[in-house]
Protein backbone atom coordinates (compact mmCIF):
# COMPACT_ATOMS: atom_id res chain seq x y z
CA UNK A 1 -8.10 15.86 -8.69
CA UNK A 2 -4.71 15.89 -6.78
CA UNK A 3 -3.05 19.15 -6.42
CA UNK A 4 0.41 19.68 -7.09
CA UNK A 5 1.41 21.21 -3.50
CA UNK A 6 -0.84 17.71 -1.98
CA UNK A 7 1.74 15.92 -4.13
CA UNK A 8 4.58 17.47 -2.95
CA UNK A 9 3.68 17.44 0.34
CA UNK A 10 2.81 14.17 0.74
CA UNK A 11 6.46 13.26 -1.46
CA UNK A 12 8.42 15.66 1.25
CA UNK A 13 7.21 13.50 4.53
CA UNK A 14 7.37 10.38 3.04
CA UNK A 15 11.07 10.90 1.20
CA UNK A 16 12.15 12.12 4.82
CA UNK A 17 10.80 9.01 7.01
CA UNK A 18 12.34 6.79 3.97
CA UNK A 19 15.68 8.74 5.02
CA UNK A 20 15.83 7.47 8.40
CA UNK A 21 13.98 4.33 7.52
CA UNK A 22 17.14 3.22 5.79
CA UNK A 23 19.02 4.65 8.18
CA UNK A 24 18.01 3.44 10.74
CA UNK A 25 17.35 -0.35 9.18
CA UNK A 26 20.57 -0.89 7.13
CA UNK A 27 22.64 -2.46 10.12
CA UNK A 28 19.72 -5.41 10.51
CA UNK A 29 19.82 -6.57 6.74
CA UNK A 30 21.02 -9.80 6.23
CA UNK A 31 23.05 -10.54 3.24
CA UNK A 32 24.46 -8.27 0.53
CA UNK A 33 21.96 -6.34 -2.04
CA UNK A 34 23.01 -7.73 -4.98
CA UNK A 35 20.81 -6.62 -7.55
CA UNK A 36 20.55 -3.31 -9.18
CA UNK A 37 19.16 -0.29 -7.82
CA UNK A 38 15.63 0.22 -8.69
CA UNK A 39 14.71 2.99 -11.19
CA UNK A 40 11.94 4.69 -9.14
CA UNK A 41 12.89 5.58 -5.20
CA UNK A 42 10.89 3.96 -2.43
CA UNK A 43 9.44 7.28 -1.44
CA UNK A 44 8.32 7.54 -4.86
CA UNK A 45 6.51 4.42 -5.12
CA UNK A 46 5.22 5.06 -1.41
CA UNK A 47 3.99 8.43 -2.50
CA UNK A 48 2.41 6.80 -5.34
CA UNK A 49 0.86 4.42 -3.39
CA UNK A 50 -0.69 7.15 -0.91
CA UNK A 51 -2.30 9.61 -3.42
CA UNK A 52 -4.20 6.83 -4.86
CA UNK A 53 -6.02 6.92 -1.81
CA UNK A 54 -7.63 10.36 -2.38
CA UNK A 55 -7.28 9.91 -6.40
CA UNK A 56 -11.02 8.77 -6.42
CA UNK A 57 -10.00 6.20 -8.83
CA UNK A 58 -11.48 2.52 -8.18
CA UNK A 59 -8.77 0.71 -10.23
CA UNK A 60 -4.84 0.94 -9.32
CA UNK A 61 -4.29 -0.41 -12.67
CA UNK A 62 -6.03 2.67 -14.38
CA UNK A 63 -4.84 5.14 -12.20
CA UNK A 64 -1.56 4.39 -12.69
CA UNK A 65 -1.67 3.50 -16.19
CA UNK A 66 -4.29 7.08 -17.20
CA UNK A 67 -3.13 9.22 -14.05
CA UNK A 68 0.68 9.13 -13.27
CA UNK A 69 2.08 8.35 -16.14
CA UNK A 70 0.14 10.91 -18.18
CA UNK A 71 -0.01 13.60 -16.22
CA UNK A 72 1.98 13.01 -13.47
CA UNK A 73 5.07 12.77 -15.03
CA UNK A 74 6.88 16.34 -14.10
CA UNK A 75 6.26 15.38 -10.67
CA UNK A 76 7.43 11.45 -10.98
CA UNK A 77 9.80 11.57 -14.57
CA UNK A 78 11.33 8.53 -13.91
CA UNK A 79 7.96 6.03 -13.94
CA UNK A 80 8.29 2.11 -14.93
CA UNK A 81 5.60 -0.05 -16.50
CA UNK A 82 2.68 -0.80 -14.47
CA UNK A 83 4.22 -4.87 -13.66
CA UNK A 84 7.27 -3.53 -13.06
CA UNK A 85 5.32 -0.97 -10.56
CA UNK A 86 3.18 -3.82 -8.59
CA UNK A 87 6.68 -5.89 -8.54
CA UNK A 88 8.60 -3.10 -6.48
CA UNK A 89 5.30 -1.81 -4.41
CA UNK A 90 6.35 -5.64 -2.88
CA UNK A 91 9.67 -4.28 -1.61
CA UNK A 92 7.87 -1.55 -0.07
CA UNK A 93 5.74 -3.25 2.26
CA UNK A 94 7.52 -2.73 5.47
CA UNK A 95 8.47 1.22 5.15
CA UNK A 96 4.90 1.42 4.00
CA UNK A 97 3.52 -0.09 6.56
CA UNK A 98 5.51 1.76 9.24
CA UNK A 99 5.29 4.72 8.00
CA UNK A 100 1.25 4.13 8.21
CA UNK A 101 1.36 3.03 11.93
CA UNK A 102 4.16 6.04 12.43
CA UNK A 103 2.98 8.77 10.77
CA UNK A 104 -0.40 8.18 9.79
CA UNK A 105 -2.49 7.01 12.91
CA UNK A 106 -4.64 9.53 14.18
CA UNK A 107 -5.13 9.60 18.39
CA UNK A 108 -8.07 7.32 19.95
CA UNK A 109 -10.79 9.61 20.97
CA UNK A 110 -12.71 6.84 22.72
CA UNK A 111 -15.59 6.35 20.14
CA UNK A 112 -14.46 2.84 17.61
CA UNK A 113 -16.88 1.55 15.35
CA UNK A 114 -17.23 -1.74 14.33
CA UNK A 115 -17.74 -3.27 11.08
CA UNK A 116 -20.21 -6.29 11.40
CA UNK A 117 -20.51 -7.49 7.59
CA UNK A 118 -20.77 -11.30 7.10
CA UNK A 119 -17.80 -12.90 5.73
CA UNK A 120 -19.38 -15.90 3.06
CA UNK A 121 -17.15 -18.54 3.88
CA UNK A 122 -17.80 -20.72 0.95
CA UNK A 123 -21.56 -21.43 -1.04
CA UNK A 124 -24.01 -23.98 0.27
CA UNK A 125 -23.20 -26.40 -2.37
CA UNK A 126 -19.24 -26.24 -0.96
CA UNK A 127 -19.51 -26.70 2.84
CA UNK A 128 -18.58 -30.21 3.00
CA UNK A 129 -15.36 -29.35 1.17
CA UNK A 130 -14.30 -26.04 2.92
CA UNK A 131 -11.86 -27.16 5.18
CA UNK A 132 -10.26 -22.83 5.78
CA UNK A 133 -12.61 -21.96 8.73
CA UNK A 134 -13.31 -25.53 9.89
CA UNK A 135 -13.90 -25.12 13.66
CA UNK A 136 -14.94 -21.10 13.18
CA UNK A 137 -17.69 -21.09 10.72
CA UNK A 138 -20.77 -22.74 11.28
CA UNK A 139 -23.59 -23.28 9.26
CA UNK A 140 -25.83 -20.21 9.62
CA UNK A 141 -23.20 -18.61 11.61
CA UNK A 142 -21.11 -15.51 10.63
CA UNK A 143 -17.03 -15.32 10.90
């Protein structure tokens, strides 16, 4: 499964680019925070958020529910329900996503690959009332 130095690794990067994240982004916030400070850190719930990735688990729900909160819990002590998980993963979007384009994006080598699987727009019986690719989709046609 995960190994506790991948863990800790993985917790050490992210905690850092949260640092200057915050840093960095606290002059551009509009308004006041009102609300209460969240029980779990961002780079918690970031880190969280990574190792499912290489957990092998299919199901969020079961890995967090069976996997970090069972046995998990030396490395992440302070760990919320899973709803109140999935409602502050939503707050974590942007770091998350910049740390990803940051930190994460390996260099082009000049070889892409493209995935060419047909998107079903709607079934057969539908078209008529499909108006969310109207003007992309055709009949027979893939998006």
């Amino acid at each position: 499964m995960i190994t506790y130095d991948k863990v800790t690794d993985i917790f050490c990067i992210v905690d850092e680019f949260c640092k200057n994240f915050e840093k960095n982004t606290k002059n551009f916030i509009i308004g006041k925070a009102s609300r209460r400070p969240a029980t779990m850190s961002n780079s918690e719930i970031i880190s969280i958020l990574l190792l499912f990735q290489i957990s092998g688990f299919k199901c969020f729900k079961h890995y967090y529910i069976f996997y970090v909160q069972r046995h998990m819990n030396k490395d992440f002590p302070k760990t919320v329900s899973y709803n109140r998980f999935v409602e502050l993963s939503q707050t974590v979007i942007m770091p998350l996503t910049m740390f990803l384009k940051t930190c994460c994006s390996g260099s082009c080598t000049g070889i892409s690959f493209v995935d060419s699987t047909p998107i079903r727009v709607c079934k057969n019986k539908r078209i008529k009332a499909n108006k969310v690719f109207k003007g992309t989709a055709e009949i027979g046609k893939s998006t």
